[in-house]
Protein backbone atom coordinates (compact mmCIF):
# COMPACT_ATOMS: atom_id res chain seq x y z
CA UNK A 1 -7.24 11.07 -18.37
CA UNK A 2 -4.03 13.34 -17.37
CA UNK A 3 -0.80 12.75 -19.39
CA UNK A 4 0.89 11.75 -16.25
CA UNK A 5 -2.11 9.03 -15.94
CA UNK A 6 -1.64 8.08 -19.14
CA UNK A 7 2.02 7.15 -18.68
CA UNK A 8 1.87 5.56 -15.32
CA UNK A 9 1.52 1.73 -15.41
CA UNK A 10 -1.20 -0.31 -13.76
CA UNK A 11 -0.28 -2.22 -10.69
CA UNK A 12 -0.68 -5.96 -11.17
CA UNK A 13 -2.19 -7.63 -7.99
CA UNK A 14 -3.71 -10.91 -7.51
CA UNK A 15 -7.35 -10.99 -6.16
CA UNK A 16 -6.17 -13.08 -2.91
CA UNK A 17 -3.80 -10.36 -2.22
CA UNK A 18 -6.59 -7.51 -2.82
CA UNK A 19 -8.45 -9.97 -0.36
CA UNK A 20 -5.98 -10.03 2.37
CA UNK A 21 -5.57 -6.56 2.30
CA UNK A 22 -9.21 -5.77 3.07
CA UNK A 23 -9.31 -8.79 6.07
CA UNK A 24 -6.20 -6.86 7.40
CA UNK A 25 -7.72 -3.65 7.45
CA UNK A 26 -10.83 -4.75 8.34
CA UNK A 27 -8.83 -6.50 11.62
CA UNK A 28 -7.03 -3.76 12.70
CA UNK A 29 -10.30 -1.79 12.74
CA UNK A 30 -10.79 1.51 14.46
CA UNK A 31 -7.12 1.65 13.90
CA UNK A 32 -5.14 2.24 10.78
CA UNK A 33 -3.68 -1.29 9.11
CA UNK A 34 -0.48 -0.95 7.34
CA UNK A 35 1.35 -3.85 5.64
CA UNK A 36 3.99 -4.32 2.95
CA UNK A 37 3.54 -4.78 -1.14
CA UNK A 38 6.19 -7.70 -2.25
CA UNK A 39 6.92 -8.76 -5.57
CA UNK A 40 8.58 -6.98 -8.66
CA UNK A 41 9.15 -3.26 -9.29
CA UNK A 42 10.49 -3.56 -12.86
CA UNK A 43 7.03 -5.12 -14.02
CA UNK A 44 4.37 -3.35 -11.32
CA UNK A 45 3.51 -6.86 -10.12
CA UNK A 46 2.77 -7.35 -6.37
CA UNK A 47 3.52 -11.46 -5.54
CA UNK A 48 2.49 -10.86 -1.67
CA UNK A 49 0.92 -8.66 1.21
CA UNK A 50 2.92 -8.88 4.76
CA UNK A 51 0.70 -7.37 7.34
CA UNK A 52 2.53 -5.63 9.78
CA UNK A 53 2.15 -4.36 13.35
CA UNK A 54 1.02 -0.07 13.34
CA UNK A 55 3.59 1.01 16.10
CA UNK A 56 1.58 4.11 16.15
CA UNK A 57 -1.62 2.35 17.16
CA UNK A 58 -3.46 5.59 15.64
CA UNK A 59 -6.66 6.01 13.70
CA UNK A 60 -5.27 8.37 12.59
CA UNK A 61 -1.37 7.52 11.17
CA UNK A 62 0.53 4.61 10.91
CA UNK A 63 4.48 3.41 11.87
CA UNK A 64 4.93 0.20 10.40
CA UNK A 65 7.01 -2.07 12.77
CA UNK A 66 10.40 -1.49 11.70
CA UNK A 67 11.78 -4.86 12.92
CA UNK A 68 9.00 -6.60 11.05
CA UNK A 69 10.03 -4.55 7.82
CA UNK A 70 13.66 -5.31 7.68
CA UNK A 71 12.61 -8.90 7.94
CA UNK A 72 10.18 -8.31 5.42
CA UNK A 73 12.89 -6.66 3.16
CA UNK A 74 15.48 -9.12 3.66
CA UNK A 75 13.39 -11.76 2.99
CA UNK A 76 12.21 -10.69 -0.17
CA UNK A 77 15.50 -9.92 -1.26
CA UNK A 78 16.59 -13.45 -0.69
CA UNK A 79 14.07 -14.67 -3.03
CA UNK A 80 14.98 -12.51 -5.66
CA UNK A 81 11.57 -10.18 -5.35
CA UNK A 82 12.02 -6.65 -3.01
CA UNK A 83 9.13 -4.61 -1.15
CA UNK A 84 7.51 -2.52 -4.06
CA UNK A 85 4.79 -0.76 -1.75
CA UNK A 86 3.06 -0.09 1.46
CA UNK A 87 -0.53 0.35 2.44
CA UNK A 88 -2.53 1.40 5.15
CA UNK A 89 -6.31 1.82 5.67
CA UNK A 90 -8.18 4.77 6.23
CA UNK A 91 -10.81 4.21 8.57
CA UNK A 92 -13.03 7.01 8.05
CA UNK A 93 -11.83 9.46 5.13
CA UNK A 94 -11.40 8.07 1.55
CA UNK A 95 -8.60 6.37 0.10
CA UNK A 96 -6.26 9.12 -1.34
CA UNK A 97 -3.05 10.56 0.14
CA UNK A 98 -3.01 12.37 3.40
CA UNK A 99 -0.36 15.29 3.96
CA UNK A 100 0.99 13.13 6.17
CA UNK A 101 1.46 10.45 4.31
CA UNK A 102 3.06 12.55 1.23
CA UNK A 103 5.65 13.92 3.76
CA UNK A 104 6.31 10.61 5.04
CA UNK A 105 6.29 8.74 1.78
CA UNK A 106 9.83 7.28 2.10
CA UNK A 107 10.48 5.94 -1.57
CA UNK A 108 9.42 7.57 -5.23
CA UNK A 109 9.43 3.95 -6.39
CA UNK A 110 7.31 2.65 -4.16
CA UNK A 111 3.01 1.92 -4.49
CA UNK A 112 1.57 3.47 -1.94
CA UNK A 113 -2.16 1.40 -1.64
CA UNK A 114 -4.80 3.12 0.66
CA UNK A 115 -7.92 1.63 1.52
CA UNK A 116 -10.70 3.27 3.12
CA UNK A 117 -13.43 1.50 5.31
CA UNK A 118 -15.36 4.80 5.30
CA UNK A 119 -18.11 2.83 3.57
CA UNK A 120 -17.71 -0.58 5.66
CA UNK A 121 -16.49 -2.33 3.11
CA UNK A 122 -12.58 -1.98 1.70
CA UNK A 123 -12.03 -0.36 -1.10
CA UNK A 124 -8.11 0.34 -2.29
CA UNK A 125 -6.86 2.77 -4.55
CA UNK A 126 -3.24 3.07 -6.06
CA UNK A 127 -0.73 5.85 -5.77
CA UNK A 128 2.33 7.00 -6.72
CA UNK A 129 4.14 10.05 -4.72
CA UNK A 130 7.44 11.52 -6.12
CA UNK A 131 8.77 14.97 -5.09
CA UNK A 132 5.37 15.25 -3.34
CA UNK A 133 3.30 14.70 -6.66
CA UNK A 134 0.40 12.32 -6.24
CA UNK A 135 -0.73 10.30 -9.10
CA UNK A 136 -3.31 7.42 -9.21
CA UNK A 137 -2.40 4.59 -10.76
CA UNK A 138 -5.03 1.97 -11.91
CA UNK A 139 -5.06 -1.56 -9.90
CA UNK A 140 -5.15 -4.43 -12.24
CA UNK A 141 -6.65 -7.49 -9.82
CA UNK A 142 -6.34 -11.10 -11.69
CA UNK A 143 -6.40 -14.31 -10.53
């Protein structure tokens, strides 16, 4: 384990949201799925997953909907909770940051949660990108 591993929390994400995540990307199949992590940033917690619409309609990349994220956002913010992530599915590399998706990556706070269906089955992975660094941070499923 790195030092930067070391100090970089788990995120905290219930097993029905894990869940969802994989039916979504397993959905929006050959294409990319992209959706939205709510909950709270201070803690690393993820409450909810909002699917949203790939603009792009790529296998490749993905354009979340931006109608359906300021919705999202606003939302969230009226409850008290804010968007603390995005993810998107790979659909035939593994999970783990494209260049594209470090140069697009539009918030260092954010969780950035990839899941690759390279193997059939969904399988997510965490990560963090600031200044272009990528670090993997551990996913903590509960119930």
């Amino acid at each position: 384990m790195t030092m930067s591993e070391s100090a970089t929390p788990s995120l905290n994400v219930p097993q029905s949201v894990l869940d969802a995540i994989g039916k979504h990307a397993i959905a929006c199949y050959p294409e990319e799925a992209c959706g939205l992590l709510v909950g709270a940033g201070a803690t690393n917690t993820v409450l909810e997953f909002h699917a949203t619409e790939n603009v792009a309609r790529s296998a490749r990349v993905y354009t979340i909907n931006p109608k359906q994220h300021m919705v999202i956002d606003r939302d969230a913010e009226d409850r008290g909770l804010e968007v603390v992530g995005v993810v998107h599915s790979h659909t035939h590399t593994e999970a783990y940051p494209s260049s594209t998706d470090v140069a697009q990556a539009p918030d260092p706070t954010w969780h950035y949660m990839i899941v690759t269906l390279k193997r059939g089955v969904p399988e997510p992975r965490n990560f963090r990108i600031i200044n272009g660094v990528i670090t993997e941070t551990p996913i903590n499923s509960h119930n």
